[in-house]
PDB file of N, CA and C in Angstrom:
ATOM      1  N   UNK A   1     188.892 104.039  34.280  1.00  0.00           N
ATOM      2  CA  UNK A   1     188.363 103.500  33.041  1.00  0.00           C
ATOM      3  C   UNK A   1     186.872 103.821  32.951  1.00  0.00           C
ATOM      4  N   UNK A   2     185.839 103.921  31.973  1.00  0.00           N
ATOM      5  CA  UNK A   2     184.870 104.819  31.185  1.00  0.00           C
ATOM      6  C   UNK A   2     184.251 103.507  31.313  1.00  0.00           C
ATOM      7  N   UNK A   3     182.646 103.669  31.865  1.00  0.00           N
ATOM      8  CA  UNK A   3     181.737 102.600  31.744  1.00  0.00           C
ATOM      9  C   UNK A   3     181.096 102.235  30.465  1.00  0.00           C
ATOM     10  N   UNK A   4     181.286 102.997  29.826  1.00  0.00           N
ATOM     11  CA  UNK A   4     180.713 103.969  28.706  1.00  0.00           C
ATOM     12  C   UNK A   4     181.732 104.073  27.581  1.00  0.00           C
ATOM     13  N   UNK A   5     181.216 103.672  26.640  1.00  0.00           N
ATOM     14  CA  UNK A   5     182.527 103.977  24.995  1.00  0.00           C
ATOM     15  C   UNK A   5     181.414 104.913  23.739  1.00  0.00           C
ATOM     16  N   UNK A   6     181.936 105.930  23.786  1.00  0.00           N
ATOM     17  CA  UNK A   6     181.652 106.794  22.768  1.00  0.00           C
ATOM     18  C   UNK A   6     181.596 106.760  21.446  1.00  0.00           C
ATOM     19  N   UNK A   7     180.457 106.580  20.669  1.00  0.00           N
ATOM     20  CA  UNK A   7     180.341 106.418  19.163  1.00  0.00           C
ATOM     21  C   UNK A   7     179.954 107.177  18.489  1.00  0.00           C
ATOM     22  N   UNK A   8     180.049 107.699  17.445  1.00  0.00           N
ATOM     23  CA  UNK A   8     179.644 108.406  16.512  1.00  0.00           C
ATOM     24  C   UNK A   8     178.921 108.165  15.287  1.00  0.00           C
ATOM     25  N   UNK A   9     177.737 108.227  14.962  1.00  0.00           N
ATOM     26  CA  UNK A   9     177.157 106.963  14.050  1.00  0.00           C
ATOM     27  C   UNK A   9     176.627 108.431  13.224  1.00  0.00           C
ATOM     28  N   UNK A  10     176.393 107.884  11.746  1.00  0.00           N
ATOM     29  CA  UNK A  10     175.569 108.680  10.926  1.00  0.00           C
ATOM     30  C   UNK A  10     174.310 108.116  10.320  1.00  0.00           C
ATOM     31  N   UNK A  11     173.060 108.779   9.755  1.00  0.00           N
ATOM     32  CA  UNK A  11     172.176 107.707   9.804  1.00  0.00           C
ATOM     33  C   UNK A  11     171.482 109.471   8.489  1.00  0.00           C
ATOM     34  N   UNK A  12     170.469 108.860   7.855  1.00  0.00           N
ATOM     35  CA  UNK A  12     169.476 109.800   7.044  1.00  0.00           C
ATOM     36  C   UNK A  12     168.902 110.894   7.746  1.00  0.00           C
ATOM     37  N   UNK A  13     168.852 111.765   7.378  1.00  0.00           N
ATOM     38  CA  UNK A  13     168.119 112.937   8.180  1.00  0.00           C
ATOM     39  C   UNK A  13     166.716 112.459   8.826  1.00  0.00           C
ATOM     40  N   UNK A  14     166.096 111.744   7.752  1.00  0.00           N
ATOM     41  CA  UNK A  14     165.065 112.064   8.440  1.00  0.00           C
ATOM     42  C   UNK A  14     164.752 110.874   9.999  1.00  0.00           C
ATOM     43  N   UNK A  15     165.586 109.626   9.217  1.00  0.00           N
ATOM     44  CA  UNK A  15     165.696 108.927  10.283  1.00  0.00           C
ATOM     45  C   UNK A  15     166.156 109.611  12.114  1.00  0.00           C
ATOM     46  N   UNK A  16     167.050 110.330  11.561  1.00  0.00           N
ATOM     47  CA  UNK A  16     167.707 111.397  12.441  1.00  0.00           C
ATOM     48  C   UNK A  16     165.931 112.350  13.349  1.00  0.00           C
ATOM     49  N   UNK A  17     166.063 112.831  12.585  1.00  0.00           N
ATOM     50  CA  UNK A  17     164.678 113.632  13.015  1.00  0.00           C
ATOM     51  C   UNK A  17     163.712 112.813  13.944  1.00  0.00           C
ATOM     52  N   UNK A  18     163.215 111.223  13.209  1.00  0.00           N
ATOM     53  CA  UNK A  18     161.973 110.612  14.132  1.00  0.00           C
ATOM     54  C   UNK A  18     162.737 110.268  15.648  1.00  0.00           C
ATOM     55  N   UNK A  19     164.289 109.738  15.550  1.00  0.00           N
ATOM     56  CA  UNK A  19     164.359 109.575  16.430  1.00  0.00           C
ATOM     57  C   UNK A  19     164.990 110.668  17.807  1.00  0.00           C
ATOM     58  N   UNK A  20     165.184 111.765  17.090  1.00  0.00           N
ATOM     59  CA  UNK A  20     165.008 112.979  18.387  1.00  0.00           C
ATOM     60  C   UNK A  20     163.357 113.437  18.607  1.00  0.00           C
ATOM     61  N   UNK A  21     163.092 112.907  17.719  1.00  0.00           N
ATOM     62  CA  UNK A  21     161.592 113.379  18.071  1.00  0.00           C
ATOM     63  C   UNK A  21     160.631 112.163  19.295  1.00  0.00           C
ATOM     64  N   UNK A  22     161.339 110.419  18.595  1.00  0.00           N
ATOM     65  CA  UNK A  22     160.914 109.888  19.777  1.00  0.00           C
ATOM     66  C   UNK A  22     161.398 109.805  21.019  1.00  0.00           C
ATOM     67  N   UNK A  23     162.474 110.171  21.081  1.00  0.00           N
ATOM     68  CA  UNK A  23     163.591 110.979  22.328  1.00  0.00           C
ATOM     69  C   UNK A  23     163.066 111.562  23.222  1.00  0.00           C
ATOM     70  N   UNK A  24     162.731 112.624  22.286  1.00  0.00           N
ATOM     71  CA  UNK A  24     161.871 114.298  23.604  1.00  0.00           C
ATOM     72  C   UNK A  24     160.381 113.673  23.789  1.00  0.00           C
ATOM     73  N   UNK A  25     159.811 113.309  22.708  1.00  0.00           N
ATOM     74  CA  UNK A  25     158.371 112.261  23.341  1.00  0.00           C
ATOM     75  C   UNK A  25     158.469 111.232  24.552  1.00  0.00           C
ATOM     76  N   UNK A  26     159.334 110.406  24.719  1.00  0.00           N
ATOM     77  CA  UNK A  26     159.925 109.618  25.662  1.00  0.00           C
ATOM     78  C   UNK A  26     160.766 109.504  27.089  1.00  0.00           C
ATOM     79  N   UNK A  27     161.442 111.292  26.631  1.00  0.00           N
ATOM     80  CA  UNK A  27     161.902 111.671  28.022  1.00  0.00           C
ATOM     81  C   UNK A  27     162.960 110.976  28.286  1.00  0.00           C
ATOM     82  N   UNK A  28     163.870 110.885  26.469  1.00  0.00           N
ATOM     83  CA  UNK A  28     165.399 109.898  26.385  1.00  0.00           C
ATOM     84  C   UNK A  28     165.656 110.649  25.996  1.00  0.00           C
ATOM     85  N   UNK A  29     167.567 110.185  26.092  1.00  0.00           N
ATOM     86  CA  UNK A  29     168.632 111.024  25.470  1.00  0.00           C
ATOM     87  C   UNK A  29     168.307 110.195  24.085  1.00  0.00           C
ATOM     88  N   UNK A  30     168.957 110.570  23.280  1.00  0.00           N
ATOM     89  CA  UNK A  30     169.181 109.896  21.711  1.00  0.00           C
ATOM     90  C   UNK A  30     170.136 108.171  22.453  1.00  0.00           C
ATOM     91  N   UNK A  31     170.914 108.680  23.149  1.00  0.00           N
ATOM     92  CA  UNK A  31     171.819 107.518  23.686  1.00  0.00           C
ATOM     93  C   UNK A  31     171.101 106.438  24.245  1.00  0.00           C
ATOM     94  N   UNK A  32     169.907 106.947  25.145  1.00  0.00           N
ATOM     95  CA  UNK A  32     169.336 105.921  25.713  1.00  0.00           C
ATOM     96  C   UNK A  32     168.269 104.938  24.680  1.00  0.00           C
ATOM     97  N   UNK A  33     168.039 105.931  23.690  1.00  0.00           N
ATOM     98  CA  UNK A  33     167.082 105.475  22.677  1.00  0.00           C
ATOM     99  C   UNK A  33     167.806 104.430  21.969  1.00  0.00           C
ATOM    100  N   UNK A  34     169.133 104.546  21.252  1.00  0.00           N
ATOM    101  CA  UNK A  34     169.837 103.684  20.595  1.00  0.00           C
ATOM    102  C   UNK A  34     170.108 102.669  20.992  1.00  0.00           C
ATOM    103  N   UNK A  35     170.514 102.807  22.676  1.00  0.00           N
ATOM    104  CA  UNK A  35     171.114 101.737  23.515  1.00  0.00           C
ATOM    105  C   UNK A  35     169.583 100.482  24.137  1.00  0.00           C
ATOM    106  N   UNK A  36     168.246 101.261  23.753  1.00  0.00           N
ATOM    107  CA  UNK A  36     167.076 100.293  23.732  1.00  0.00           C
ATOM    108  C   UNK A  36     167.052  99.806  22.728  1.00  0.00           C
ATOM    109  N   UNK A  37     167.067 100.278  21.131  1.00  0.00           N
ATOM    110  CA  UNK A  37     167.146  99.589  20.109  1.00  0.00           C
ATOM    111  C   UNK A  37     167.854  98.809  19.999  1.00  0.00           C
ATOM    112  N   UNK A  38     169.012  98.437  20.239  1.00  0.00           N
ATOM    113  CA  UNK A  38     170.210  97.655  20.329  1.00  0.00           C
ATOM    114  C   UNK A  38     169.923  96.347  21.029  1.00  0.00           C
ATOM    115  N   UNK A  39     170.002  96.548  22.215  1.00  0.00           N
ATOM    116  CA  UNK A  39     169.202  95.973  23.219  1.00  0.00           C
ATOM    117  C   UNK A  39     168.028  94.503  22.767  1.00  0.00           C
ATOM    118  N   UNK A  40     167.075  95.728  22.038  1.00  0.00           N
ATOM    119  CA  UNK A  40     165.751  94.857  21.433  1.00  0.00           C
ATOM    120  C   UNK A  40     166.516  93.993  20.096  1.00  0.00           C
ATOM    121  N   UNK A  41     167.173  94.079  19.276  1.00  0.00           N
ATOM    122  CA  UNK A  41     167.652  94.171  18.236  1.00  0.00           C
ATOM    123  C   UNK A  41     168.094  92.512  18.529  1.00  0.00           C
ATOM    124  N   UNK A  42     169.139  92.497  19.407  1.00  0.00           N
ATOM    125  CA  UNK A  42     170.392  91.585  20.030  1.00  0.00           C
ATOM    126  C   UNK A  42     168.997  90.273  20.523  1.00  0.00           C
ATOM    127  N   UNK A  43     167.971  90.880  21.526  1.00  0.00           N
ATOM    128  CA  UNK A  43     167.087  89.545  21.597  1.00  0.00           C
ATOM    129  C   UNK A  43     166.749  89.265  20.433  1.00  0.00           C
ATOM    130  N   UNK A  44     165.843  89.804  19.399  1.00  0.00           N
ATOM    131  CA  UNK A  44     165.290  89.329  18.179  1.00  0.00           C
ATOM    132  C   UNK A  44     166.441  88.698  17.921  1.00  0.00           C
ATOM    133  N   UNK A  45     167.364  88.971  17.471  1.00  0.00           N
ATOM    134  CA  UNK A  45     168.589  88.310  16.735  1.00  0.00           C
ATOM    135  C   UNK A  45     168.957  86.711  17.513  1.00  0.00           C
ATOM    136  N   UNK A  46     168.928  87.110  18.815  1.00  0.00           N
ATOM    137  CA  UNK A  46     169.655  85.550  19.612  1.00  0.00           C
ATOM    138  C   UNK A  46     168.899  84.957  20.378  1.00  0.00           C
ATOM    139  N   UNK A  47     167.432  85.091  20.376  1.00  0.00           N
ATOM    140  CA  UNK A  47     166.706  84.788  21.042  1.00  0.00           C
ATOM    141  C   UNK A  47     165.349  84.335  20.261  1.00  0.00           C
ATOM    142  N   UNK A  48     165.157  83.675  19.123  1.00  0.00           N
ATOM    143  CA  UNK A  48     163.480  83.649  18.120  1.00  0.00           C
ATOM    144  C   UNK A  48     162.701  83.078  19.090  1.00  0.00           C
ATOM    145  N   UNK A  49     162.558  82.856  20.102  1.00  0.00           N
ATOM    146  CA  UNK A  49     161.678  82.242  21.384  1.00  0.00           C
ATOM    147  C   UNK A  49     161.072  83.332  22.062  1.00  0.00           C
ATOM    148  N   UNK A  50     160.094  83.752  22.446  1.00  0.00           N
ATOM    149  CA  UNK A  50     159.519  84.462  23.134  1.00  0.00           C
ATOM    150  C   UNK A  50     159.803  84.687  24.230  1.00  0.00           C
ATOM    151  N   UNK A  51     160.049  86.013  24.756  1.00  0.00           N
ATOM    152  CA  UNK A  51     161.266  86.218  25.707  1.00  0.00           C
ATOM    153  C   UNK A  51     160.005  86.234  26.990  1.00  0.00           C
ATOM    154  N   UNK A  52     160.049  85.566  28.376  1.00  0.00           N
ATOM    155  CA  UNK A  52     159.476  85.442  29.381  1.00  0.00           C
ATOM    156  C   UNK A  52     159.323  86.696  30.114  1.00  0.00           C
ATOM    157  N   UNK A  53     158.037  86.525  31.089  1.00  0.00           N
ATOM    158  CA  UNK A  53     157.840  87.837  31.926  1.00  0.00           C
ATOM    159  C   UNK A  53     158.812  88.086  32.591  1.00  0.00           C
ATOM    160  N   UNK A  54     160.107  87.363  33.423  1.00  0.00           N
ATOM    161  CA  UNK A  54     161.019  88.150  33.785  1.00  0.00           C
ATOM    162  C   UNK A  54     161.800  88.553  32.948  1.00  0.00           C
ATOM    163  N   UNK A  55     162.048  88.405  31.734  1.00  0.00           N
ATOM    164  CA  UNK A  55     162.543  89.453  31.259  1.00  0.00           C
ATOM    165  C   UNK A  55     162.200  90.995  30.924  1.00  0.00           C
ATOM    166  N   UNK A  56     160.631  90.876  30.432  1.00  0.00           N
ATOM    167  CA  UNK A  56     159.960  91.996  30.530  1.00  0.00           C
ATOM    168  C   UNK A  56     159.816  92.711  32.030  1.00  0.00           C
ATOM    169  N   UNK A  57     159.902  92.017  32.801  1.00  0.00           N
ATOM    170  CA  UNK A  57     160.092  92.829  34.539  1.00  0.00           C
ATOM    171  C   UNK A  57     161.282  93.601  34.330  1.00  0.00           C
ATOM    172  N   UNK A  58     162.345  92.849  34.002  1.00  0.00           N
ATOM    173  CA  UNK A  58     163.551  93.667  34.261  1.00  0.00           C
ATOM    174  C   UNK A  58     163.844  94.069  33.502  1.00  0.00           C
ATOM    175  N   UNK A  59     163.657  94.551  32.090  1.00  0.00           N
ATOM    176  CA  UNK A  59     163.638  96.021  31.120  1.00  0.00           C
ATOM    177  C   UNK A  59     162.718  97.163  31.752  1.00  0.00           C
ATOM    178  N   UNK A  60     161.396  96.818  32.462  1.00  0.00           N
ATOM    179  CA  UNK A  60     160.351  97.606  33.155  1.00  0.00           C
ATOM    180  C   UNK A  60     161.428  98.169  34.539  1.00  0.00           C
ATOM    181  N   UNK A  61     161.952  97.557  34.958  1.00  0.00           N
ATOM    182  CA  UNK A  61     163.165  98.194  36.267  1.00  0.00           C
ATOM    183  C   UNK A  61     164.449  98.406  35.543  1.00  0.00           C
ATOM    184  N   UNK A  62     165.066  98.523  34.380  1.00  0.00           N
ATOM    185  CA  UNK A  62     166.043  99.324  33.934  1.00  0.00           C
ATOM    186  C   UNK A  62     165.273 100.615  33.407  1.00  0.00           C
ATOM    187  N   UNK A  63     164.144 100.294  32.657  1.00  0.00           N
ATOM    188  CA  UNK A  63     163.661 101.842  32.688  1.00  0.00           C
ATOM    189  C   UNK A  63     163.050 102.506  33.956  1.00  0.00           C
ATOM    190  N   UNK A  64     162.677 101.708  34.873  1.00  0.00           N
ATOM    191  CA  UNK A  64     162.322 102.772  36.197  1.00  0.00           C
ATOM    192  C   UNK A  64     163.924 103.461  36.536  1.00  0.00           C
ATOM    193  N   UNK A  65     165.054 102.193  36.494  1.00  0.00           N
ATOM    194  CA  UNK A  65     165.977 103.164  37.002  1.00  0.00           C
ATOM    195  C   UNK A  65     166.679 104.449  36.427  1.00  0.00           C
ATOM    196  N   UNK A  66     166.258 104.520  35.042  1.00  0.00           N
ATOM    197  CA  UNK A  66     166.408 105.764  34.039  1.00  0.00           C
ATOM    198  C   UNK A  66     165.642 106.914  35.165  1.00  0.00           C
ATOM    199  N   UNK A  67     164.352 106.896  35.275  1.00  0.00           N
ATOM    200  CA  UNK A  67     163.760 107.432  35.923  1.00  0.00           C
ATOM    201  C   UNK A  67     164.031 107.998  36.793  1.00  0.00           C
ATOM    202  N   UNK A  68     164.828 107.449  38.092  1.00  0.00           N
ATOM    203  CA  UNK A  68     164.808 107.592  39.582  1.00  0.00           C
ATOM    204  C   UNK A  68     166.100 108.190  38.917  1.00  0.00           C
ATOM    205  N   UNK A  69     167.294 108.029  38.279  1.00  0.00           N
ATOM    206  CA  UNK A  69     168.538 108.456  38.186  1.00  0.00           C
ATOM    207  C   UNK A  69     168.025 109.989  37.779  1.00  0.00           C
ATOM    208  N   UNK A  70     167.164 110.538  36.969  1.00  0.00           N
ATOM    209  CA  UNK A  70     166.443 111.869  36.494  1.00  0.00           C
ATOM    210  C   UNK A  70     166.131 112.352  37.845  1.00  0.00           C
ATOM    211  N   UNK A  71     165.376 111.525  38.406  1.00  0.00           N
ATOM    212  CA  UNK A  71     164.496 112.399  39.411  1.00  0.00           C
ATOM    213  C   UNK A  71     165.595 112.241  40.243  1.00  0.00           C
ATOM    214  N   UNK A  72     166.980 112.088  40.954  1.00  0.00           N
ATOM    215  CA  UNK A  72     167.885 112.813  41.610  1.00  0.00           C
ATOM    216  C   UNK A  72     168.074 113.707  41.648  1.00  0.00           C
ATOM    217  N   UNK A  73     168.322 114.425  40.410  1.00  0.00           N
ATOM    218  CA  UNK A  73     168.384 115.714  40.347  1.00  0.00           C
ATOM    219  C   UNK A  73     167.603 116.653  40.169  1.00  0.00           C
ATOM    220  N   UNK A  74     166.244 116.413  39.742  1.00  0.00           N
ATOM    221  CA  UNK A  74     165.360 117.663  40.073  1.00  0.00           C
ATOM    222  C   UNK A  74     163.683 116.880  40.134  1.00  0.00           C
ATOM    223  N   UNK A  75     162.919 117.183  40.878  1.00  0.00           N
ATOM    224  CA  UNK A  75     161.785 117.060  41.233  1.00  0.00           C
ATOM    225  C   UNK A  75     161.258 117.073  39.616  1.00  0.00           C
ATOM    226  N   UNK A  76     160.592 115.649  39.421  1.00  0.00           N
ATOM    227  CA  UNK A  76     159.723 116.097  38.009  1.00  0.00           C
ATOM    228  C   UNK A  76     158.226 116.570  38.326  1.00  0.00           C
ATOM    229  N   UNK A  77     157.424 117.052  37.536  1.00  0.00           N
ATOM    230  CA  UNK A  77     156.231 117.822  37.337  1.00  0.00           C
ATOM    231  C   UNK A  77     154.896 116.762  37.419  1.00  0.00           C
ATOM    232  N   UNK A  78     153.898 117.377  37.994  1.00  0.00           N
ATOM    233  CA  UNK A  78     153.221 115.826  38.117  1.00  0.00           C
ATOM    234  C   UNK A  78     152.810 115.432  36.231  1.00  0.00           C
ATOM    235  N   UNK A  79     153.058 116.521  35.196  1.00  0.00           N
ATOM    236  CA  UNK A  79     152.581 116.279  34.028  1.00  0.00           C
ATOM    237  C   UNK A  79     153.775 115.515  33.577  1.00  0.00           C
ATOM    238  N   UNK A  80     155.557 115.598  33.782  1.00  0.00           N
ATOM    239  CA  UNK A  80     156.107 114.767  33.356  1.00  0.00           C
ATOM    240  C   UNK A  80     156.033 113.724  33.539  1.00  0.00           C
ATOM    241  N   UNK A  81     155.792 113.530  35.247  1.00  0.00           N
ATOM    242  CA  UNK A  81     155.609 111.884  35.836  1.00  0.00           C
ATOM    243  C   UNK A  81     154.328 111.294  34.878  1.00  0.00           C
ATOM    244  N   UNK A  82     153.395 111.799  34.488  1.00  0.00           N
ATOM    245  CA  UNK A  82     152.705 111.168  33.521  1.00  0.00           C
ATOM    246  C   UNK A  82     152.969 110.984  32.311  1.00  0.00           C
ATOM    247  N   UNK A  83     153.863 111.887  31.848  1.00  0.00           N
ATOM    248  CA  UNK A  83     154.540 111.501  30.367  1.00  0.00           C
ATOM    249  C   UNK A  83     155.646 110.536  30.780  1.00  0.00           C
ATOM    250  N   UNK A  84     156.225 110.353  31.565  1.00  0.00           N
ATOM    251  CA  UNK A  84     156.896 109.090  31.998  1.00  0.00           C
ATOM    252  C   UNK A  84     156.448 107.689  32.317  1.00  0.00           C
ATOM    253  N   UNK A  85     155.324 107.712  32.982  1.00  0.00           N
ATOM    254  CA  UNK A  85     154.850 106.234  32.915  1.00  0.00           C
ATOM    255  C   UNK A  85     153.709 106.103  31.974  1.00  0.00           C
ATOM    256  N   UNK A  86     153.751 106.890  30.323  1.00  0.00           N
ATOM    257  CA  UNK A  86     153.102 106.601  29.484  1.00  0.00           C
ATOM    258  C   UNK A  86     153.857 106.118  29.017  1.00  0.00           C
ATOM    259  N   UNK A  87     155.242 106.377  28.757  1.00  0.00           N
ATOM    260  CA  UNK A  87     156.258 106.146  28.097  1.00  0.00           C
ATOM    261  C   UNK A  87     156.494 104.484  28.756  1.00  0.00           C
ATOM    262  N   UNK A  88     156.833 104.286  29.629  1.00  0.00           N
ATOM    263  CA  UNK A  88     156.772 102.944  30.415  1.00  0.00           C
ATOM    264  C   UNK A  88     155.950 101.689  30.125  1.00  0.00           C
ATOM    265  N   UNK A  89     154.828 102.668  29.985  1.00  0.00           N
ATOM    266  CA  UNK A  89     153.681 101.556  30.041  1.00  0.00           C
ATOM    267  C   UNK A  89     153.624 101.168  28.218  1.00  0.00           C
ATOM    268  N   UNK A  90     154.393 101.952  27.520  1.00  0.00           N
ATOM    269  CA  UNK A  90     154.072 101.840  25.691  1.00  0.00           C
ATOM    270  C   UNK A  90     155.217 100.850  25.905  1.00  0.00           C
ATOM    271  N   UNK A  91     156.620 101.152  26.439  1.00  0.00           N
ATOM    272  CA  UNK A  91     157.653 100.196  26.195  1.00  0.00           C
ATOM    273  C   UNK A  91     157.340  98.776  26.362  1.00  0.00           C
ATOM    274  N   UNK A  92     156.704  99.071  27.676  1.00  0.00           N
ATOM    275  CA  UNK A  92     156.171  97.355  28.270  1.00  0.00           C
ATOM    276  C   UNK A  92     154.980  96.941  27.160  1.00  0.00           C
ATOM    277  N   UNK A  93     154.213  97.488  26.265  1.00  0.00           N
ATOM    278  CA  UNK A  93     153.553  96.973  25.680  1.00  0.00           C
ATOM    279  C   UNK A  93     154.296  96.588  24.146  1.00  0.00           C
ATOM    280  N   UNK A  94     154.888  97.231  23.723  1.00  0.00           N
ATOM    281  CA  UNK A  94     155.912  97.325  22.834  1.00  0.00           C
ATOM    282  C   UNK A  94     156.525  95.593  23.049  1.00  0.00           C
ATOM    283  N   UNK A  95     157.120  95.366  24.088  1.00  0.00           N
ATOM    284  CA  UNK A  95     157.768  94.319  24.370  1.00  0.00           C
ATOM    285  C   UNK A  95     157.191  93.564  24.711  1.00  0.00           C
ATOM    286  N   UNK A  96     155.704  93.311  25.245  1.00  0.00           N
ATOM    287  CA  UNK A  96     154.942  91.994  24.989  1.00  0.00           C
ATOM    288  C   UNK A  96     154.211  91.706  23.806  1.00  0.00           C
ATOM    289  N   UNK A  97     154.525  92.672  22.625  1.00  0.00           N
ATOM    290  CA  UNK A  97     153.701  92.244  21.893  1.00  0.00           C
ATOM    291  C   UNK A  97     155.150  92.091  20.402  1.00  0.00           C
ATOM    292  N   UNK A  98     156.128  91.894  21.048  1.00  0.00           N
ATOM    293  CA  UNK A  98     157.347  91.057  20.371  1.00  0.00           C
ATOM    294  C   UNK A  98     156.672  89.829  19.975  1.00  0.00           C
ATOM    295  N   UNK A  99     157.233  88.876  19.075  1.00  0.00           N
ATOM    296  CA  UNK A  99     157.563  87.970  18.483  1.00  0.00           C
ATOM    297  C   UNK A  99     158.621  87.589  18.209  1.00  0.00           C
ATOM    298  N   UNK A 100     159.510  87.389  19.571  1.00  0.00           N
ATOM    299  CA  UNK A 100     160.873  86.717  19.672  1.00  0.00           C
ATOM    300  C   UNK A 100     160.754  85.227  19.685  1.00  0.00           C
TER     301      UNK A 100
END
């Protein structure tokens, strides 16, 4: 059985466009991008309380483990590892500066 269920979604071009564009800026699949929006979406929605530092810890260690699962397979560049924990460090700011 599939950890994973396959969707097919359609959305505006251009919407389409920003988000392969914040994708390859970010060093995500489109999948991983959707599956953060979602994610963020579901707290705003069930959560209007301001979500605590362990929660922000452990979105900060599901995206390290994005990371380490990449870097299995090939050595990143010391310029990606910096486009990676820019990317890190925007998410984590991104998410403390929620209003859940």
């Amino acid at each position: 059985m599939r950890a994973t269920r396959t969707w097919t979604i359609s959305m505006p071009p251009e919407l389409s466009r920003l988000a392969a564009q914040l994708a390859d800026e970010e060093h995500r699949t489109k999948s991983e991008l959707v599956r953060e929006a979602l994610r963020l979406y579901l707290i705003q929605r069930d959560r209007p309380i301001a979500a605590g530092a362990s929660e922000r810890l452990a979105r900060v260690g599901e995206l390290a483990d994005v990371y380490r699962q990449r870097a299995a397979t090939r050595q990143p560049t010391e310029a990606e590892l910096r486009r990676m924990f820019r990317g890190v460090r925007k998410t984590h700011e991104r998410l403390q500066g929620l209003d859940l």
